[in-house]
Protein backbone atom coordinates (compact mmCIF):
# COMPACT_ATOMS: atom_id res chain seq x y z
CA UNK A 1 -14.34 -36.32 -14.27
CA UNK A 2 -16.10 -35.43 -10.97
CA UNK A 3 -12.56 -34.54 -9.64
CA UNK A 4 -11.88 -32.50 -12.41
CA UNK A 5 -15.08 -30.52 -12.03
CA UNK A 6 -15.01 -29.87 -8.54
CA UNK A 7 -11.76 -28.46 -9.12
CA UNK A 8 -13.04 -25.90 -11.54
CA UNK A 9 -16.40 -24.94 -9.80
CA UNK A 10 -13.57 -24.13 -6.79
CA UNK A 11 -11.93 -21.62 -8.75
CA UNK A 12 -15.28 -19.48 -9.21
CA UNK A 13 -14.30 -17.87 -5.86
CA UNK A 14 -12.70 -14.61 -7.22
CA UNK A 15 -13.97 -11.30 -6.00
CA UNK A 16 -14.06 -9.28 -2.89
CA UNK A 17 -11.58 -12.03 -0.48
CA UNK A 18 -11.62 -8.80 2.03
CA UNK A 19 -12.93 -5.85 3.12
CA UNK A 20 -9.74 -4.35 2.18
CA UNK A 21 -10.65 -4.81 -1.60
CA UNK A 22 -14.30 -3.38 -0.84
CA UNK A 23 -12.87 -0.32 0.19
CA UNK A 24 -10.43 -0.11 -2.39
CA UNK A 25 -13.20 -0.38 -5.11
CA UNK A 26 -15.41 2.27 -3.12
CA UNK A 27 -12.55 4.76 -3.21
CA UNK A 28 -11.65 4.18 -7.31
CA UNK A 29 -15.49 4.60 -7.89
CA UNK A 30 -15.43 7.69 -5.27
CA UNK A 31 -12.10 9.07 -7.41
CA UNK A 32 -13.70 8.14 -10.97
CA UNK A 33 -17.29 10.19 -9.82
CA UNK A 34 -14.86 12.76 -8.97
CA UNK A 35 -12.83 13.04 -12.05
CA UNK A 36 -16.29 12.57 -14.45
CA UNK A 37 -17.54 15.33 -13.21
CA UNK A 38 -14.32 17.40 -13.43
CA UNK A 39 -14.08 16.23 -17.00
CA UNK A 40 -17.44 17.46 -17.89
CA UNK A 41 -17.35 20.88 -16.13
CA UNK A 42 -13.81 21.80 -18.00
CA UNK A 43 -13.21 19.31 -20.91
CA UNK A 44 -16.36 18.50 -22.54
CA UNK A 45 -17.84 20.51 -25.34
CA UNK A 46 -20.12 18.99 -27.85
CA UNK A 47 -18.95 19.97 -31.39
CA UNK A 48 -22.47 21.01 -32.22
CA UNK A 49 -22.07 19.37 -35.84
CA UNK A 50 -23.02 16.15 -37.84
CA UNK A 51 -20.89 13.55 -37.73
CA UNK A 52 -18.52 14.98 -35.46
CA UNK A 53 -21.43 14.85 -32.09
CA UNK A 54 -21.72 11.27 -32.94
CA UNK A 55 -17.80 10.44 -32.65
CA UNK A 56 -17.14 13.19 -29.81
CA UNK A 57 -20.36 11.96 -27.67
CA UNK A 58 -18.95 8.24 -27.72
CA UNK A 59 -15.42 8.98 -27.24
CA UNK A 60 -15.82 11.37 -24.36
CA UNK A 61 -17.61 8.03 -23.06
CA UNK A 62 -15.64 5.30 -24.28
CA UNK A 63 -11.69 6.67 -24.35
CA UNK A 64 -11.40 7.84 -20.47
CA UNK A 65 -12.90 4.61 -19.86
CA UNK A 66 -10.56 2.31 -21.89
CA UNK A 67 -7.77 4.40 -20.56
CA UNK A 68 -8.97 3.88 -16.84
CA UNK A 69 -9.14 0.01 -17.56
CA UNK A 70 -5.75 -0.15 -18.56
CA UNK A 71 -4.57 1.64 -15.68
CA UNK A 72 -6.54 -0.72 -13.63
CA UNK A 73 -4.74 -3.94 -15.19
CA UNK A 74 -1.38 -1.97 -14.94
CA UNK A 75 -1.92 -1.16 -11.31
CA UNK A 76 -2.89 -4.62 -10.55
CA UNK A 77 -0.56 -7.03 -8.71
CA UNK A 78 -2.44 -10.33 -10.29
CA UNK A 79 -1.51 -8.94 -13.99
CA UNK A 80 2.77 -9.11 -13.09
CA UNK A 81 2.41 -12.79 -11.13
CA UNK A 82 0.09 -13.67 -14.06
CA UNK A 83 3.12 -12.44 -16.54
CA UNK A 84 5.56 -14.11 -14.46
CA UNK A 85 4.17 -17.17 -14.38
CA UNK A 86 3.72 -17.69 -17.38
CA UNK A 87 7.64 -16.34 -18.03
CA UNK A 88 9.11 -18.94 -15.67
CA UNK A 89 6.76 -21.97 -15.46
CA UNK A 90 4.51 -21.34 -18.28
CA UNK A 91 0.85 -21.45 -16.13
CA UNK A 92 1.21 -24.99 -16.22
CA UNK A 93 -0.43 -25.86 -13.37
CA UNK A 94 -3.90 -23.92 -14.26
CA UNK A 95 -6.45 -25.89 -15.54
CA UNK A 96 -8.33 -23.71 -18.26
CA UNK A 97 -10.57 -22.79 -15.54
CA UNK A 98 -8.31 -21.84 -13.51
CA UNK A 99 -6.51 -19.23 -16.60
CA UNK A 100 -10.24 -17.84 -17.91
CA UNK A 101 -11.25 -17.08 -14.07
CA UNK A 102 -7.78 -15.55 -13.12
CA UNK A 103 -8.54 -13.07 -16.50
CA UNK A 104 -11.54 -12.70 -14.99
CA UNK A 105 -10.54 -11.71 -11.65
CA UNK A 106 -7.85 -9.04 -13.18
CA UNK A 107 -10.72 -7.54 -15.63
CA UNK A 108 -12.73 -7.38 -12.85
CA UNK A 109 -10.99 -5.64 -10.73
CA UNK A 110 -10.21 -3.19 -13.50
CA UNK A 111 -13.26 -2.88 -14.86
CA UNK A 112 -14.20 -0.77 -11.29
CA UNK A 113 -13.08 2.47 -12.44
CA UNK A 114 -14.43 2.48 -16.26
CA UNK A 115 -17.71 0.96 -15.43
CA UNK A 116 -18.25 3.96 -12.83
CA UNK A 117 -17.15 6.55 -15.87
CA UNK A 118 -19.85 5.07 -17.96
CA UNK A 119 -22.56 4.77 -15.66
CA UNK A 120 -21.88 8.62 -14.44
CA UNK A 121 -21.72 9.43 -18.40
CA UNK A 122 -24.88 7.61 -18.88
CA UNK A 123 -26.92 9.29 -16.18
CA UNK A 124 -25.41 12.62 -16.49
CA UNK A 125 -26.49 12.61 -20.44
CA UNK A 126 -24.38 14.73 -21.71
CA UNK A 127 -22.51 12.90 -24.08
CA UNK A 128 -25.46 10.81 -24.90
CA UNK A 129 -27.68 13.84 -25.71
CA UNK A 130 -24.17 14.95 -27.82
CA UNK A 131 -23.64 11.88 -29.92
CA UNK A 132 -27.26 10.91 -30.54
CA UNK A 133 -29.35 14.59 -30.96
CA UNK A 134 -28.91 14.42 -34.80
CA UNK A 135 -30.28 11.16 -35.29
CA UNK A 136 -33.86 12.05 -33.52
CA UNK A 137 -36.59 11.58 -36.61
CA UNK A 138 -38.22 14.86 -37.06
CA UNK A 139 -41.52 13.40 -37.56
CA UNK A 140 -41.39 12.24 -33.96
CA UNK A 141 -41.50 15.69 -32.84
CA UNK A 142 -45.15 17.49 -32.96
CA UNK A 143 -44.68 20.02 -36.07
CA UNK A 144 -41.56 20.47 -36.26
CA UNK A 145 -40.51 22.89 -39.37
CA UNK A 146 -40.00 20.64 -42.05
CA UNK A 147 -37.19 23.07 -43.35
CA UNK A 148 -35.02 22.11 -40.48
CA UNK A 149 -32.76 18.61 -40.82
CA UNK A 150 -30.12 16.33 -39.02
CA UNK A 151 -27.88 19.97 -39.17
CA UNK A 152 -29.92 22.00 -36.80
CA UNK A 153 -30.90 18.87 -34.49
CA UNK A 154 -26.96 18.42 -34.17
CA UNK A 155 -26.57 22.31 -32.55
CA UNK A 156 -29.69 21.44 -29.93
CA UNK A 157 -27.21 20.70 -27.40
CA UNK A 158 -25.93 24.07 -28.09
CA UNK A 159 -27.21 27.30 -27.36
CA UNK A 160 -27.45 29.05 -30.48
CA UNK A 161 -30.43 27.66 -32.09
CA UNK A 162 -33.21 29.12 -33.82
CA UNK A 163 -35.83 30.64 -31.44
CA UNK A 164 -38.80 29.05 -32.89
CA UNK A 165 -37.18 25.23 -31.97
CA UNK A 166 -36.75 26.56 -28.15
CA UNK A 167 -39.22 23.97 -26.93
CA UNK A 168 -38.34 21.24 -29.30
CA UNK A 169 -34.73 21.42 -28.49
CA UNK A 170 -36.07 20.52 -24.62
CA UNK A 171 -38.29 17.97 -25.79
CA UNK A 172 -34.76 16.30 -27.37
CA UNK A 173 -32.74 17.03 -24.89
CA UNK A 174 -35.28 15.39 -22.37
CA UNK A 175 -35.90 12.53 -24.42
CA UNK A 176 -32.42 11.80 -24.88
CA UNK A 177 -31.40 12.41 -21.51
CA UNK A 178 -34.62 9.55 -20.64
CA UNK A 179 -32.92 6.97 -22.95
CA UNK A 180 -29.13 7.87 -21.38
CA UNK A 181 -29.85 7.63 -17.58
CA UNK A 182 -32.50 4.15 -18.03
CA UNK A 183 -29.10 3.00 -19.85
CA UNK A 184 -27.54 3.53 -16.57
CA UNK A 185 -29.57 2.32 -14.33
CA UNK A 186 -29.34 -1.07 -16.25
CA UNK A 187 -25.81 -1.64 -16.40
CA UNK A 188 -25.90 -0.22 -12.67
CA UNK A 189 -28.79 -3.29 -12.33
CA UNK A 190 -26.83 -6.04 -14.37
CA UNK A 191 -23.16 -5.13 -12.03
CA UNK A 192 -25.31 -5.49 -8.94
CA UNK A 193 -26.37 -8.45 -10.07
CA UNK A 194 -23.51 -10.35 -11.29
CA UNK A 195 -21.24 -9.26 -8.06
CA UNK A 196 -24.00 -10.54 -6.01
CA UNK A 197 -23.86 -13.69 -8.03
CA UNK A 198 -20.21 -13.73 -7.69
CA UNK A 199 -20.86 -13.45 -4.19
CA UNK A 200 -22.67 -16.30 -3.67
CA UNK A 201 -20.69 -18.65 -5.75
CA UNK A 202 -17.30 -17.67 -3.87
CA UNK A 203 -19.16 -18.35 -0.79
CA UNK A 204 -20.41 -21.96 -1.82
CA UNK A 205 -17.76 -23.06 -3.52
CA UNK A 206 -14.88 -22.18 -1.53
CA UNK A 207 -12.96 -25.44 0.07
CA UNK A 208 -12.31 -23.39 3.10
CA UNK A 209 -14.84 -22.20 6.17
CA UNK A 210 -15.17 -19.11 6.72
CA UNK A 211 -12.75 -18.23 9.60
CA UNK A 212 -10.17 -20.14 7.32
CA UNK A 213 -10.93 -17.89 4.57
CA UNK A 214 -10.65 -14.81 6.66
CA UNK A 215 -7.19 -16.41 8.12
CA UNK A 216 -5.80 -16.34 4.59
CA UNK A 217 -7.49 -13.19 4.06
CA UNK A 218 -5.43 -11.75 7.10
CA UNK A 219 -2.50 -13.35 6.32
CA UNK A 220 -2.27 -12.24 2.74
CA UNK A 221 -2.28 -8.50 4.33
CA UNK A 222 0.18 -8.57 7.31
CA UNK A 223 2.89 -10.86 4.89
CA UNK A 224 2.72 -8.30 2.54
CA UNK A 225 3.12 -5.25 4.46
CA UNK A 226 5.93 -7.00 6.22
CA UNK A 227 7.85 -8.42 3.22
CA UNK A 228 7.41 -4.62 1.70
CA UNK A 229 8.63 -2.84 4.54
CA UNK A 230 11.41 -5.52 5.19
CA UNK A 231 12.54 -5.28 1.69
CA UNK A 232 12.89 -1.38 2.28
CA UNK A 233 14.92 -1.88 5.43
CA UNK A 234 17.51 -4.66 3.53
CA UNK A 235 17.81 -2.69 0.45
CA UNK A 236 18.66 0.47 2.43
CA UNK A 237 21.20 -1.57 4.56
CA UNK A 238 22.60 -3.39 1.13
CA UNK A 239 22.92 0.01 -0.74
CA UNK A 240 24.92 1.68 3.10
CA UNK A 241 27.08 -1.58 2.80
CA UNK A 242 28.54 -0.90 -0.68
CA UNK A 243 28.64 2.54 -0.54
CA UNK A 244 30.96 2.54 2.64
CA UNK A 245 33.32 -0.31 0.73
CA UNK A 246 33.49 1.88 -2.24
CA UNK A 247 34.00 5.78 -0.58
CA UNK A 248 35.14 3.87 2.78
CA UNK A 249 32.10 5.64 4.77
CA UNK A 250 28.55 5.93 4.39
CA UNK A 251 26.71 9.15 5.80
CA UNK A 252 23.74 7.66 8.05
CA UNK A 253 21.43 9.65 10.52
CA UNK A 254 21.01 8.18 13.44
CA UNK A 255 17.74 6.10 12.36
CA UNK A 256 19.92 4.59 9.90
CA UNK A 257 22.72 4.22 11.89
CA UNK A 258 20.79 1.67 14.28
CA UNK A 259 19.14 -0.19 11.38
CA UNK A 260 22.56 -1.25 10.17
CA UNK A 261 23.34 -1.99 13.56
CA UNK A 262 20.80 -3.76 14.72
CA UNK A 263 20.07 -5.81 11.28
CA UNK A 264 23.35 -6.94 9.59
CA UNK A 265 23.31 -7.40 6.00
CA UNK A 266 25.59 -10.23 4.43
CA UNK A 267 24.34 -10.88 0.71
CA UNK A 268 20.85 -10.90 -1.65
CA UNK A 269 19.15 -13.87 -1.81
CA UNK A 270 19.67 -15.65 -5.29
CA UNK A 271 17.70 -15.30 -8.32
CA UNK A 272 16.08 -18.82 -7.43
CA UNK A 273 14.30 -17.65 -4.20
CA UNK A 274 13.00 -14.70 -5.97
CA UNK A 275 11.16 -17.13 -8.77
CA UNK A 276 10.27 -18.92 -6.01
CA UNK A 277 8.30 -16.64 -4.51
CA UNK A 278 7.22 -14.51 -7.38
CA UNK A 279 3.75 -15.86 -9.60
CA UNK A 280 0.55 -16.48 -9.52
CA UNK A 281 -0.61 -18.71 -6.42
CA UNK A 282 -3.15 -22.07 -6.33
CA UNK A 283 -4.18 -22.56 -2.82
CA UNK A 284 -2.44 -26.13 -1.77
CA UNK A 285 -2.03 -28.00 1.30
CA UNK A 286 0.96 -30.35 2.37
CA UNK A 287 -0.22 -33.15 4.16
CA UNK A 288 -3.17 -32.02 5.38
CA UNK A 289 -1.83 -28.26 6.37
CA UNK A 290 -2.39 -25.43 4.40
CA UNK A 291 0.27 -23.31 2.20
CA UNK A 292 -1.02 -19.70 2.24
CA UNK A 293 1.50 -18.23 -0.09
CA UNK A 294 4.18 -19.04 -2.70
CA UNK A 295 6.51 -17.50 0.22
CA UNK A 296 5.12 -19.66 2.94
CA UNK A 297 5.39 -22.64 0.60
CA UNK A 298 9.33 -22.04 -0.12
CA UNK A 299 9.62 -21.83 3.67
CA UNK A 300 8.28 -25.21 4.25
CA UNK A 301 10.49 -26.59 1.27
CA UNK A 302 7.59 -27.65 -0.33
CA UNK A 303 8.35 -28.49 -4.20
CA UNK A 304 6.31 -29.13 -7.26
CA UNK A 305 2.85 -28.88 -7.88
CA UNK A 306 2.35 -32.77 -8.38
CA UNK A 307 -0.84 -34.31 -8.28
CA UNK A 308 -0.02 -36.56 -5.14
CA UNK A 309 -1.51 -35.28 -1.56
CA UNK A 310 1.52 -34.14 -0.65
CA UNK A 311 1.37 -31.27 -2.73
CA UNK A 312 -2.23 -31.18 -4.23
CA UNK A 313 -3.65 -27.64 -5.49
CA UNK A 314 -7.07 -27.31 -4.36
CA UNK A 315 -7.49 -25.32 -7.12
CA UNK A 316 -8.23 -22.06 -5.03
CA UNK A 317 -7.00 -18.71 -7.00
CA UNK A 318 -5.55 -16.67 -4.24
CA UNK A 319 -6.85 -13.01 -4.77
């Protein structure tokens, strides 16, 4: 039982493994600020009528937001291991742990982007003052015309309004614009908070020291930059080889030219390799040194993820 709960406490280290992923996140917030406040200088236009501000207000909030999360889980790598995993081996070798914090890892990551929309909705005010200026009560506001109702407050974010409500619409609008941005500053609050959090749990219960960690961290980075742009070279070389046995000549520049030259191409490498190499990875070690990818694993031969110390996950999700 101990065991078992050591192992999942290890898998709380999710977030921020680099630097890398810091500035990543800065520069989708940076792009989402960006795009907010193109949105609301060309797209947004409050209906200025009941029922309608309410649904506009929290769908100019809530549908570019949604939409940016889902770009965020497409765009992330973690989403296509987690789907092919579970296509060839069926995540099972993840404890539950291990499957609710990998969610949590992918969400998190693409929660960046829609969490910035909102909180640059929120303390902009805009839509907030849209959906919600029709459901202000009257008799909140110091004698206000009692002939005036829930249709007149919904035009108060529009300009053609009654003169004798000039002063009540800004009273609204301020009010409204109050109860928006402290909104914003909260959820700005409760993220700071929990990524701090996350922080600190990643740092205490990671099985590796700190140079270790920023080993893997480094490691991660150069093998995939190298397996990309090696996988570019060998497909370019692959497609030159059957094109010249098909039309009996390939037209190469002279970059190209010594690339084929210099790096022969015989085959592909079989569909097992690619499985191989392609899923989610558990940090393991193999006798007593560590595997920092599935690709470094299928290059020591290591097999299975058995429970023995020869091959024992130490149940440390690889972000």
């Amino acid at each position: 039982m101990a065991a078992l709960i050591t192992e999942n406490f290890r898998f709380l280290s999710l977030f921020f493994k680099s630097k890398d992923v810091m500035i990543f996140n800065g520069l989708v917030a940076l792009g989402t600020v960006g795009s907010q406040e193109l949105f609301s200088v060309v797209a947004f236009h409050c209906p200025c009528s009941p029922a309608r501000n309410y649904i506009y207000g929290l769908a100019a909030i809530g549908v570019p937001a949604l939409a940016l999360f889902l770009i965020g889980v497409i765009w992330n790598n973690h989403t296509w291991n987690l789907v092919a995993e579970c296509h060839k081996r069926g995540a099972k070798n993840f404890s539950a742990a291990a499957t609710f914090l990998l969610f949590g890892s992918i969400i998190g990551r693409a929660g960046v982007a829609p969490v910035t929309w909102s909180v640059i909705s929120l303390l902009r005010g805009e839509a907030y003052v849209c959906a919600l200026s029709e459901f202000v009560d009257p008799a909140s506001l110091d004698k206000f015309p009692s002939r005036y109702g829930p249709e007149t407050l919904a035009r108060f974010p529009c300009k053609d309004i009654p003169g004798n409500l000039t002063s009540f619409k800004e009273e609204v609008i301020r009010r409204l614009r109050y109860e928006s941005q402290l909104f914003g500053w909260l959820l700005i609050g409760i993220i700071a908070v929990l990524v701090f959090l996350t922080k600190c749990l990643k740092h205490c219960c990671s099985p590796l020291s700190y140079r270790q960690e920023g080993y893997w961290s480094q490691y991660r980075s150069s093998e995939a930059k190298l397996f990309q742009r090696t996988a570019e070279i060998h497909s370019k070389i692959l497609a030159a080889n059957n094109v010249k046995q098909f039309f009996g000549f390939v037209a190469l520049n002279k970059e190209e030219k010594e690339l084929v030259e210099e790096f022969p191409v015989e085959g592909v490498q079989p569909s097992p390799q690619w499985n191989a190499i392609t899923g989610v990875y558990i940090y393991r070690e193999n006798k007593g040194f560590p595997l920092y990818s599935r690709l470094h694993k299928w290059a020591k031969g290591v097999e299975g993820n058995g429970p023995g110390p020869d091959g024992q996950e130490m149940a440390f999700l690889a972000i």
